[in-house]
Protein backbone atom coordinates (compact mmCIF):
# COMPACT_ATOMS: atom_id res chain seq x y z
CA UNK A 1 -146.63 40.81 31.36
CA UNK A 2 -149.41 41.91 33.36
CA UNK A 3 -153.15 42.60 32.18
CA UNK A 4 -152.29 46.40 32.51
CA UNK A 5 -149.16 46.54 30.43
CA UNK A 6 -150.37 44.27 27.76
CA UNK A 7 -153.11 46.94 27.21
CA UNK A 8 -150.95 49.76 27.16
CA UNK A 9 -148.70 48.14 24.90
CA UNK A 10 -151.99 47.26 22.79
CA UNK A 11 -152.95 50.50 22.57
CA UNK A 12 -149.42 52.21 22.03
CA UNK A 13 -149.33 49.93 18.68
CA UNK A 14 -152.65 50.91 17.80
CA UNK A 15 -152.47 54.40 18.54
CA UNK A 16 -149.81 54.86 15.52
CA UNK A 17 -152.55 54.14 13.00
CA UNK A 18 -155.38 55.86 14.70
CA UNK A 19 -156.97 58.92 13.53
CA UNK A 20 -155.89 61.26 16.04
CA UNK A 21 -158.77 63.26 18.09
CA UNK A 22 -157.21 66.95 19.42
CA UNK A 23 -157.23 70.00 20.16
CA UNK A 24 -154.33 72.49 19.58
CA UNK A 25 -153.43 74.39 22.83
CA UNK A 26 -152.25 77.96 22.71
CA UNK A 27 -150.55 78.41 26.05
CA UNK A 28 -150.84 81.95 25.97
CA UNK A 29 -154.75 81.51 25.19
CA UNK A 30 -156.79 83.36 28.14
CA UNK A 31 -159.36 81.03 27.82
CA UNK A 32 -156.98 77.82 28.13
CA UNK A 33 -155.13 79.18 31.37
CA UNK A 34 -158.50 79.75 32.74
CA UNK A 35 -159.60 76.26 32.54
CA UNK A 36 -155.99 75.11 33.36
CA UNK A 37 -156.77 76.67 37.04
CA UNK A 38 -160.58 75.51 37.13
CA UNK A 39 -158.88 71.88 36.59
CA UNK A 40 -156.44 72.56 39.54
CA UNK A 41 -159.32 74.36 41.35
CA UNK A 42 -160.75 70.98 41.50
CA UNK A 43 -158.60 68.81 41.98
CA UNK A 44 -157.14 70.60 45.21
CA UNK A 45 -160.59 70.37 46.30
CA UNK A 46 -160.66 66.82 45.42
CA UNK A 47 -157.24 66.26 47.18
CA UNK A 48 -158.47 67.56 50.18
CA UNK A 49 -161.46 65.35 50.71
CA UNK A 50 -159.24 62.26 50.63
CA UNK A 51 -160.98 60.12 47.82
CA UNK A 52 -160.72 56.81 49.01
CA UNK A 53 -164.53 56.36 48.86
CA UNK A 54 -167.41 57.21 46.22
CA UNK A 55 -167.17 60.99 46.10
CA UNK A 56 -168.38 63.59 43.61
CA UNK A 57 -168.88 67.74 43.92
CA UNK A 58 -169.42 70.41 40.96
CA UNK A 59 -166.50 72.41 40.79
CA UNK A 60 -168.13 74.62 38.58
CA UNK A 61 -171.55 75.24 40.99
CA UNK A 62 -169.23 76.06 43.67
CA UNK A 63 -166.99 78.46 41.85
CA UNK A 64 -170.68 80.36 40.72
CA UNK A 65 -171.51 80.46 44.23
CA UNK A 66 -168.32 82.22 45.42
CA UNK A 67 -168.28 84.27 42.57
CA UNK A 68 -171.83 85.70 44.03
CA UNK A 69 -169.87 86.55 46.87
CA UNK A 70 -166.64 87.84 45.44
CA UNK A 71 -169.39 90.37 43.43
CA UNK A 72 -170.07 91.68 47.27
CA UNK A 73 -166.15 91.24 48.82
CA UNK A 74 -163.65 94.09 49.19
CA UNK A 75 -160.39 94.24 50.30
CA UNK A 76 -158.48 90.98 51.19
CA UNK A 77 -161.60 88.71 51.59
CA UNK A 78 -161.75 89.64 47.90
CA UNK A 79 -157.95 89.18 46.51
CA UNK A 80 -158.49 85.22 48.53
CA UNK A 81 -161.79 84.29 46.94
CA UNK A 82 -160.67 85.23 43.64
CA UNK A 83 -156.72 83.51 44.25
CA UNK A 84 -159.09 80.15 46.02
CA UNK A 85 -161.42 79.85 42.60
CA UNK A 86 -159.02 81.69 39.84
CA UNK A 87 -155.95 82.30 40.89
CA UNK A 88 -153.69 85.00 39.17
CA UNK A 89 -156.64 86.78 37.81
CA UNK A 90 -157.90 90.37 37.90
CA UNK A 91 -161.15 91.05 40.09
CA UNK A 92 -162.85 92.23 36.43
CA UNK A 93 -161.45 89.56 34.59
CA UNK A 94 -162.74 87.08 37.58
CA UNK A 95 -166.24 88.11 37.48
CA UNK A 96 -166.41 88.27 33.36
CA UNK A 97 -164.71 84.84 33.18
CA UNK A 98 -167.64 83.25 35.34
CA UNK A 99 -170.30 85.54 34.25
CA UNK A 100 -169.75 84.35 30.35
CA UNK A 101 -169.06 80.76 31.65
CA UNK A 102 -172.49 81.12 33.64
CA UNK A 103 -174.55 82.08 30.58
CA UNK A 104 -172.72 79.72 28.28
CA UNK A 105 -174.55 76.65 30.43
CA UNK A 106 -177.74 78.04 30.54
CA UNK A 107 -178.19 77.61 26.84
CA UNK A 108 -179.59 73.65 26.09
CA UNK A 109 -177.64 71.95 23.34
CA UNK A 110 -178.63 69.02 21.37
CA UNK A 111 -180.12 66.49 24.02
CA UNK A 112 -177.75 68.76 26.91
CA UNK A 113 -179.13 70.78 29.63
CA UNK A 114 -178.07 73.08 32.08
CA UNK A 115 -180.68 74.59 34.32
CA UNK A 116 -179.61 76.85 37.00
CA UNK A 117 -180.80 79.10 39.29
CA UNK A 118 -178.82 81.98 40.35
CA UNK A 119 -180.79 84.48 43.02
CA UNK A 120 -180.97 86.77 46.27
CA UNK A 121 -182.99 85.74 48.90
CA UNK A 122 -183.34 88.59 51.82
CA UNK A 123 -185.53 89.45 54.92
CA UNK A 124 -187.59 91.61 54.59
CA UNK A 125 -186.16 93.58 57.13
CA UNK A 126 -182.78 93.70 55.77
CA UNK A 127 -181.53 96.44 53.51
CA UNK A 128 -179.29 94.55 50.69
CA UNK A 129 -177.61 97.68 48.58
CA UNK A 130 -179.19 98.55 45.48
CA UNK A 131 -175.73 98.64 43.25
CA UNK A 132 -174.85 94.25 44.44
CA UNK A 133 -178.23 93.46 43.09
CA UNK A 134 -177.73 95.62 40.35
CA UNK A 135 -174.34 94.10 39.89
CA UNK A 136 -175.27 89.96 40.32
CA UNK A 137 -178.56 90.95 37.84
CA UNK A 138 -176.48 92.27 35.59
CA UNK A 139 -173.21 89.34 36.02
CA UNK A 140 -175.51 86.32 36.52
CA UNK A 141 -178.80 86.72 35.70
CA UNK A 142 -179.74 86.87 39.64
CA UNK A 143 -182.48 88.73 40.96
CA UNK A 144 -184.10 89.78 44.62
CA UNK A 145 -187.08 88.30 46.38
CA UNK A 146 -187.95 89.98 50.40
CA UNK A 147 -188.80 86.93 52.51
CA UNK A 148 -190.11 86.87 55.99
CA UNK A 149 -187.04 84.45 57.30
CA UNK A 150 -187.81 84.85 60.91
CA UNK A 151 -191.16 85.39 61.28
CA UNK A 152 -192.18 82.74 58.91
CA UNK A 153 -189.53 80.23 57.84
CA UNK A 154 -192.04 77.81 56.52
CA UNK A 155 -193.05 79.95 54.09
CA UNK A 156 -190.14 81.27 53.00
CA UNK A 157 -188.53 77.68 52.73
CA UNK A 158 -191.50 76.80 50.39
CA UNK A 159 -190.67 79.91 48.45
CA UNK A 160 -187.43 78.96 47.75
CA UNK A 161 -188.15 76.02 46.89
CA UNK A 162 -190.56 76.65 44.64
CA UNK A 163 -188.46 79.61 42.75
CA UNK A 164 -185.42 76.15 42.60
CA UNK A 165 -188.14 73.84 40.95
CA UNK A 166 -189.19 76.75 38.34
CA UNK A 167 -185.64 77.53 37.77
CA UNK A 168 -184.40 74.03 37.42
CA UNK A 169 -187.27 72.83 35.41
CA UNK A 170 -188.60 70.63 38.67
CA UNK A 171 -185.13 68.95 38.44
CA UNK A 172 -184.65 70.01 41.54
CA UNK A 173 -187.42 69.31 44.27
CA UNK A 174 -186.94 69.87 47.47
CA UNK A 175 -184.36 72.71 48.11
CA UNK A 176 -184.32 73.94 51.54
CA UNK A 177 -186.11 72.03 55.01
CA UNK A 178 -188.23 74.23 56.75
CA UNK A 179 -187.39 72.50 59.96
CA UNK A 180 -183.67 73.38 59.98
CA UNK A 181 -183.90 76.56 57.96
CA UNK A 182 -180.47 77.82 58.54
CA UNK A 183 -180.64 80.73 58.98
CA UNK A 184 -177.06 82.10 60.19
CA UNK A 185 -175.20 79.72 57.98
CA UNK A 186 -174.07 79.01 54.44
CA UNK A 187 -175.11 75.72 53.09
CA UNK A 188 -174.97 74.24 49.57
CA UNK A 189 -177.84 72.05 49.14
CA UNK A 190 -179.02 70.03 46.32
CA UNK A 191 -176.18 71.61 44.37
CA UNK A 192 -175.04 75.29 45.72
CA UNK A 193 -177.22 76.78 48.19
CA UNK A 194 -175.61 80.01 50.23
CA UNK A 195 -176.25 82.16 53.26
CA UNK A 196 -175.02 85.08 54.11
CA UNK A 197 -175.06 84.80 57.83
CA UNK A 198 -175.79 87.66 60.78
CA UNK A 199 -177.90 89.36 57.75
CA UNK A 200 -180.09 87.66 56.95
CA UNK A 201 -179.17 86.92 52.92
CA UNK A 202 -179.84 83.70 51.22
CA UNK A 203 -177.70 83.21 47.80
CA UNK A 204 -178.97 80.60 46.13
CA UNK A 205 -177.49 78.72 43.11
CA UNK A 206 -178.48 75.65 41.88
CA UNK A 207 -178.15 73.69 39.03
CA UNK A 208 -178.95 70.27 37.11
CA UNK A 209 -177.05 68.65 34.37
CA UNK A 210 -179.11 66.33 31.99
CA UNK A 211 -177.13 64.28 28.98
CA UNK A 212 -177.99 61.46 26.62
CA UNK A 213 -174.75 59.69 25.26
CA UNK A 214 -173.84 60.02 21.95
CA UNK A 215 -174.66 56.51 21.54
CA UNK A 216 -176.10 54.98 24.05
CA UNK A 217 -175.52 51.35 26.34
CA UNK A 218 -177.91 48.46 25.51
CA UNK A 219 -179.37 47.80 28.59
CA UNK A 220 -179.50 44.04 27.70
CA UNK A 221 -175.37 44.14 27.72
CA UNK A 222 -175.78 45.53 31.05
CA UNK A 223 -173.85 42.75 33.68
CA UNK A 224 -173.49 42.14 36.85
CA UNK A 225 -169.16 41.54 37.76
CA UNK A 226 -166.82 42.51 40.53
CA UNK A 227 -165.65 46.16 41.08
CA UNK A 228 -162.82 45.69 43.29
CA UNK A 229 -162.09 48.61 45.82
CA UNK A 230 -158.75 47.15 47.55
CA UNK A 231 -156.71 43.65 47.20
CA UNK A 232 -159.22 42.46 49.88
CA UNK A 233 -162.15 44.14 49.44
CA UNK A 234 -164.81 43.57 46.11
CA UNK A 235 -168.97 43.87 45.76
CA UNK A 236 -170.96 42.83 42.71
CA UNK A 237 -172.11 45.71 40.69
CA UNK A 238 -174.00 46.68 37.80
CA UNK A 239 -171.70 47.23 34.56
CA UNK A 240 -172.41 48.65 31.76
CA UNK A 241 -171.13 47.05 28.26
CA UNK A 242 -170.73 48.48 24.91
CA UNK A 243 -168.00 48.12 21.65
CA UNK A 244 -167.57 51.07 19.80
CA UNK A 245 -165.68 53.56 18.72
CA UNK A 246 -164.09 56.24 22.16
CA UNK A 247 -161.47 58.39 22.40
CA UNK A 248 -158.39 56.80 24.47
CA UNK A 249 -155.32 58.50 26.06
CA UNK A 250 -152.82 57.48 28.70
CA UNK A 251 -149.43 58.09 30.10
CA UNK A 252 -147.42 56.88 33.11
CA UNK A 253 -150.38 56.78 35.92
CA UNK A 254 -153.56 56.87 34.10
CA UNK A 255 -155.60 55.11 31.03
CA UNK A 256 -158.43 57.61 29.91
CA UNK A 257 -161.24 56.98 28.61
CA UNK A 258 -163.89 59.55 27.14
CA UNK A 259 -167.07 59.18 26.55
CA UNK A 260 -169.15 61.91 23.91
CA UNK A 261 -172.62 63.36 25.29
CA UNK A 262 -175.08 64.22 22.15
CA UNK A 263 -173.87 67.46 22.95
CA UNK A 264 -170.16 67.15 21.29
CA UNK A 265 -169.27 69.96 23.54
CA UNK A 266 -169.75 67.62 26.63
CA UNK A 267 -168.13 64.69 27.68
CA UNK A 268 -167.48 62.29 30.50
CA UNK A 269 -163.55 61.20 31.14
CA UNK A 270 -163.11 58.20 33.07
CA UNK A 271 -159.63 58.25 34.62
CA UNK A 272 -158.38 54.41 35.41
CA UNK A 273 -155.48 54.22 37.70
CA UNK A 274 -152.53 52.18 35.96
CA UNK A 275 -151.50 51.24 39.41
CA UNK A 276 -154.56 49.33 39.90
CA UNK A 277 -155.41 50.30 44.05
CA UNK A 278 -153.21 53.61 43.69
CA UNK A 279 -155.78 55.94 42.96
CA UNK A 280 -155.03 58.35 45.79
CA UNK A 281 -151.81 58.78 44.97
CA UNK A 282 -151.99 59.37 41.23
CA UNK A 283 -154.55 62.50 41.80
CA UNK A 284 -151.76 63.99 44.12
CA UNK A 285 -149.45 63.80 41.36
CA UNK A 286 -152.16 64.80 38.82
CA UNK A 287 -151.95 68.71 37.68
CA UNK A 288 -154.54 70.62 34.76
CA UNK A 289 -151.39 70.33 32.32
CA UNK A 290 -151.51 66.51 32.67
CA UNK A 291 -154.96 66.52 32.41
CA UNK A 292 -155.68 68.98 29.54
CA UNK A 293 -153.09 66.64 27.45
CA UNK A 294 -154.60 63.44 28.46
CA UNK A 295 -158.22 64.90 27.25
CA UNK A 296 -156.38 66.76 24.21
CA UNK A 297 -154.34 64.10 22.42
CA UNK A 298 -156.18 60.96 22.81
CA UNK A 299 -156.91 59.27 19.63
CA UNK A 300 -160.18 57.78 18.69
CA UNK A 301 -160.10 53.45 18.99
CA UNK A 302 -162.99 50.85 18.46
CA UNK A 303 -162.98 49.56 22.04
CA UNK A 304 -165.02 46.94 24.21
CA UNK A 305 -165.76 48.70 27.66
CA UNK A 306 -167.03 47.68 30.72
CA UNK A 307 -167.95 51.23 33.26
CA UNK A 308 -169.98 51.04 36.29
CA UNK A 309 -173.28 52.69 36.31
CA UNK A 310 -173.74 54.15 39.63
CA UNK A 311 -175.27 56.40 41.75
CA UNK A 312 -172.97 58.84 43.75
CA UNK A 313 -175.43 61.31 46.51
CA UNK A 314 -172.77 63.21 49.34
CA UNK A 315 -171.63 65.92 50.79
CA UNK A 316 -168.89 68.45 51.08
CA UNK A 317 -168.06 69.92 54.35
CA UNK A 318 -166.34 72.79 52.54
CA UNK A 319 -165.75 74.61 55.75
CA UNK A 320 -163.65 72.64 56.76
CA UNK A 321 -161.17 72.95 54.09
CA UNK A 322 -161.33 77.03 53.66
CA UNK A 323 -158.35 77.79 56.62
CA UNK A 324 -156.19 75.15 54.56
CA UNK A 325 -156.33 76.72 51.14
CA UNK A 326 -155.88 80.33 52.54
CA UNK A 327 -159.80 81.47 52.31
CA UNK A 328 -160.59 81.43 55.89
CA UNK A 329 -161.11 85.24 56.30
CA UNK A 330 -164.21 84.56 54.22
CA UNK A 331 -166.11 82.64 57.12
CA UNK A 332 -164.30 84.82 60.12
CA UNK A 333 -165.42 87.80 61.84
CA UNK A 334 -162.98 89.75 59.62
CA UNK A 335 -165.09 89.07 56.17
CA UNK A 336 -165.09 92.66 54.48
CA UNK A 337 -169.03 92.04 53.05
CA UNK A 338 -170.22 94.95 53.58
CA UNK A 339 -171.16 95.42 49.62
CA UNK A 340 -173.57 93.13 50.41
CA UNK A 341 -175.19 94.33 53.10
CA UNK A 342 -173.69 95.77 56.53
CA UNK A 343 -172.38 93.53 59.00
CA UNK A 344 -172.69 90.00 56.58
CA UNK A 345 -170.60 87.59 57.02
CA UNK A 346 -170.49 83.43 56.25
CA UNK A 347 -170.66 80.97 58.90
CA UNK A 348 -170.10 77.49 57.44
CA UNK A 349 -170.39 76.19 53.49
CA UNK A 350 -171.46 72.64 52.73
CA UNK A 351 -171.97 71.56 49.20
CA UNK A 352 -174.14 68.37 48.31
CA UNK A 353 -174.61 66.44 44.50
CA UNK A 354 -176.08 63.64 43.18
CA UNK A 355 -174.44 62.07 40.25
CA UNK A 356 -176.03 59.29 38.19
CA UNK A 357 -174.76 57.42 35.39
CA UNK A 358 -176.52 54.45 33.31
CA UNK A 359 -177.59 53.24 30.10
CA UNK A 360 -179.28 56.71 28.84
CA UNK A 361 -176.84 58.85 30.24
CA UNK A 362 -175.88 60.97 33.04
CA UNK A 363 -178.47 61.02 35.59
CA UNK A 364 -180.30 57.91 33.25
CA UNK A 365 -182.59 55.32 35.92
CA UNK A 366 -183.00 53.25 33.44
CA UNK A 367 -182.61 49.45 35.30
CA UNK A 368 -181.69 46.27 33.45
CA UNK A 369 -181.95 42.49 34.46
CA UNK A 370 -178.80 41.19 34.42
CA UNK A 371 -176.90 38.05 36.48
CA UNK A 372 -173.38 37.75 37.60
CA UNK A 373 -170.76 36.58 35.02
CA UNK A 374 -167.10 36.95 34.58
CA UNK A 375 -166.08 39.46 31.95
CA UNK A 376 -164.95 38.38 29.05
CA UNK A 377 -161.43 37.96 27.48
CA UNK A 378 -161.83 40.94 24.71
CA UNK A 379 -162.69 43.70 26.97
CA UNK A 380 -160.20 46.41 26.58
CA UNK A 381 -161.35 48.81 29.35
CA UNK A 382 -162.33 47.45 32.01
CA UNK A 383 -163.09 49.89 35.15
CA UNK A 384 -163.45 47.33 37.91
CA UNK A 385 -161.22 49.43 40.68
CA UNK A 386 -161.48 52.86 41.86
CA UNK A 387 -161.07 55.38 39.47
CA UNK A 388 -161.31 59.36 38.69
CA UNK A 389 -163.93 60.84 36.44
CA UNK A 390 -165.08 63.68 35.23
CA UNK A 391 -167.80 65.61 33.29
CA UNK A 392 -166.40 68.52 31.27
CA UNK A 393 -168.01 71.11 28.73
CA UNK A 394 -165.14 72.23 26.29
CA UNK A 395 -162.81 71.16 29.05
CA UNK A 396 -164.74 73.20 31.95
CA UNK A 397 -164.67 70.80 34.67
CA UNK A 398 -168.72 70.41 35.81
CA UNK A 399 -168.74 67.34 38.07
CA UNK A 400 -165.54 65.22 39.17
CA UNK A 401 -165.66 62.39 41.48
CA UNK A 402 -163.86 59.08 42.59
CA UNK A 403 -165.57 55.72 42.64
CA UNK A 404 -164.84 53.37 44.81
C-alpha cells in the first residue's frame, strides 16, 4: 500500500467518527450558482495558463475590473463579458451580483482586510459621459479624477499612485511607472489596473488581502525538507509545521486541506494531487460542483501538517487568452464602448499578484531559522509536490494558484 492510500484509508476510518464541518447547498440558491460559475470562472482561467509552474491570479480582482467595463458595454461586447465572468446571468443581475460582492470585501473582519480601490482615471481632454460615472459611483464606489496623461505622464503616474496607496492603506506602493505609462493599453498591475485605450481612460482597481490564521505556525517548527516538482526534479524549501485540529476532504483526485483565517468567513484550501506529479491533469477534470463539495463536506480532524510557505509574484498575459474563451470583441476594433466614452476601446489586459504565505498568515514575512531534516513518520499532510490552492471568502474564490 502506498503512502497515499494508507492516508486515505486513514482518514476514511476516521472520518466516520468525526464531527462533520458543512454547509447545506440549495441548488436552486442564486447565490450558490453564482459562486458555482466564479469557481469555473477560475479555473478555466487557470486551465488556460497551463499550471505546471508557481502561478497565482485573483479571480475575483479581475472579474471587478471587467465588470467596470461591462457597466460601459452594449450590445454583443456586453452579452460576452457578462457570459466570460458570469455566465447565464442577466446584465442587472451581473452588475448587482459584483456590486454587493464588491462592498461585501471592503468591510474588515476580525484580523481580515480587504482594501480596494475602484476609480476613473481620464484626460483632461476627454469627455467620459456623465450617466457611466454616475453608474460605476453608484455600483462600485468609483469616482472621476481629470489627469493630464499626455502632456504630463509623470504627474499623472504619481497621482495614481498616490490615490492606490490611500486606497489600499499603502499596501500597495508603487502602481503605475511613469516611464512606460501605457497609455493606449489595458494593464493590470499590482492587482487590476485598466485602460481604456484610443480615449484616453484609466480604470483602475486594485486590491490587497491581509489575514492572520486562526491559529497560527510556530515559527520554531518551521523546517527546511524537499518539495518535489517532478520524479526528477526537487529543491529544499521552507515548510511550515503545525498539529491541530483542520478541516479535511477528499475524493478520487484530490486530498483537501483547509485552513481557517481569524476571519471564519475566510479560508485557504490547499488542494494535494492524489496522483502525486498529476496536478495538471486533475484541474482539467476539476469543475465548481467538485469543488464546492470538497470545501462543503469535509469533516474537522486533529492533523500534523507540513505546507510550504512561499512567495508567488507573476503575471497574466490575459490577452492572450480572450479570442479562446469567446471575449475577443472586447479588445477588437468592434468593442461597442461607446457608454464610456466615444471611440474607446481595449488594447491588451495583463493582470499581476503577489501571494505570500508564512507563519502569520497570508502575506506574513515573518522568517525562521531552520536546517534541513527529513519529515517525520506522523505527518499526515504532507504538501511536498505541486498542488492547487485557493483563498475563498464564503466560497468566493479571491486568489487561486498552483505551486510548483
Amino acid at each position: 500500500m502506498g503512502l497515499s492510500d494508507f492516508l486515505s484509508a486513514r482518514f476514511r476510518r476516521q472520518s466516520s467518527t468525526a464531527s462533520s464541518i458543512s454547509i447545506s447547498l440549495d441548488p436552486n440558491r442564486p447565490v450558490i450558482k453564482n459562486v458555482q460559475k466564479e469557481i469555473d470562472f477560475a479555473l478555466i482561467l487557470l486551465r488556460f495558463q497551463n499550471p505546471r509552474e508557481l502561478f497565482a491570479f485573483s479571480p475575483v480582482c479581475i472579474s471587478f475590473g471587467f465588470s467596470l467595463i461591462h457597466s460601459g458595454a452594449a450590445g454583443s461586447t456586453k452579452d460576452q463579458i457578462r457570459d466570460f465572468v458570469l455566465k447565464g446571468t442577466s446584465h442587472k443581475h451581473f452588475e448587482k451580483h459584483f456590486a454587493k460582492l464588491n462592498h461585501s470585501l471592503l468591510r474588515a473582519e476580525n484580523g481580515t482586510e480587504m482594501c480596494m480601490a475602484n476609480h476613473l482615471f481620464a484626460d483632461i481632454t476627454l469627455e467620459v459621459k456623465n450617466d457611466y460615472l454616475q453608474k460605476i459611483e453608484r455600483l462600485f464606489r468609483s469616482g472621476v479624477t481629470q489627469l493630464p496623461f499626455f502632456e504630463n505622464s509623470h504627474g499623472s503616474a504619481v497621482s495614481i499612485n498616490t490615490f492606490v496607496g490611500m486606497k489600499t492603506k499603502n499596501h500597495i506602493g508603487r502602481f503605475m511607472n511613469d516611464l512606460n505609462f501605457p497609455i493606449g493599453r489595458i494593464s493590470m498591475l499590482t492587482i487590476v489596473n485598466f485602460l481604456v485605450s484610443g480615449a484616453s481612460t484609466i480604470l483602475v482597481n486594485a486590491a490587497y488581502f491581509l489575514s492572520d490564521w486562526s491559529t497560527k505556525f510556530d515559527g520554531a517548527q518551521t523546517t527546511k525538507l524537499n518539495f518535489h516538482t517532478n520524479h526528477m526534479e526537487k529543491r529544499q524549501i521552507d515548510f511550515l509545521s503545525s498539529s491541530r485540529p483542520v478541516l479535511y476532504s477528499e475524493n478520487n483526485e484530490f486530498r483537501v486541506l483547509t485552513l481557517r483565517y481569524k476571519a471564519e468567513s475566510f479560508a485557504m484550501s490547499i488542494f494535494l494531487p492524489i496522483n502525486r506529479f498529476g496536478l495538471r491533469e486533475a484541474i482539467m477534470g476539476l469543475n465548481s460542483v467538485k469543488v464546492q463539495n470538497l470545501l462543503t463536506r469535509a469533516n474537522e480532524e486533529q492533523i500534523h501538517i507540513l505546507i510550504p510557505k512561499w512567495k508567488i509574484e507573476c503575471d497574466f498575459p490575459l490577452t492572450d487568452a480572450m479570442p479562446l474563451l469567446d471575449v475577443a470583441e472586447m479588445c477588437g476594433p468592434f468593442a461597442e464602448l461607446d457608454d464610456i466614452a466615444p471611440g474607446a476601446s481595449i488594447s491588451q489586459v495583463m493582470h499581476k499578484v503577489l501571494i505570500e504565505v508564512g507563519e502569520n498568515g497570508t502575506t506574513s514575512t515573518t522568517d525562521a531559522s531552520c536546517e534541513y531534516r527529513c519529515p517525520p513518520d506522523n505527518v499526515d499532510f504532507l504538501a511536498d509536490h505541486p498542488f492547487m490552492f485557493l483563498i475563498t471568502k464564503d466560497l468566493h474564490p479571491l486568489f487561486i494558484g498552483t505551486h510548483y
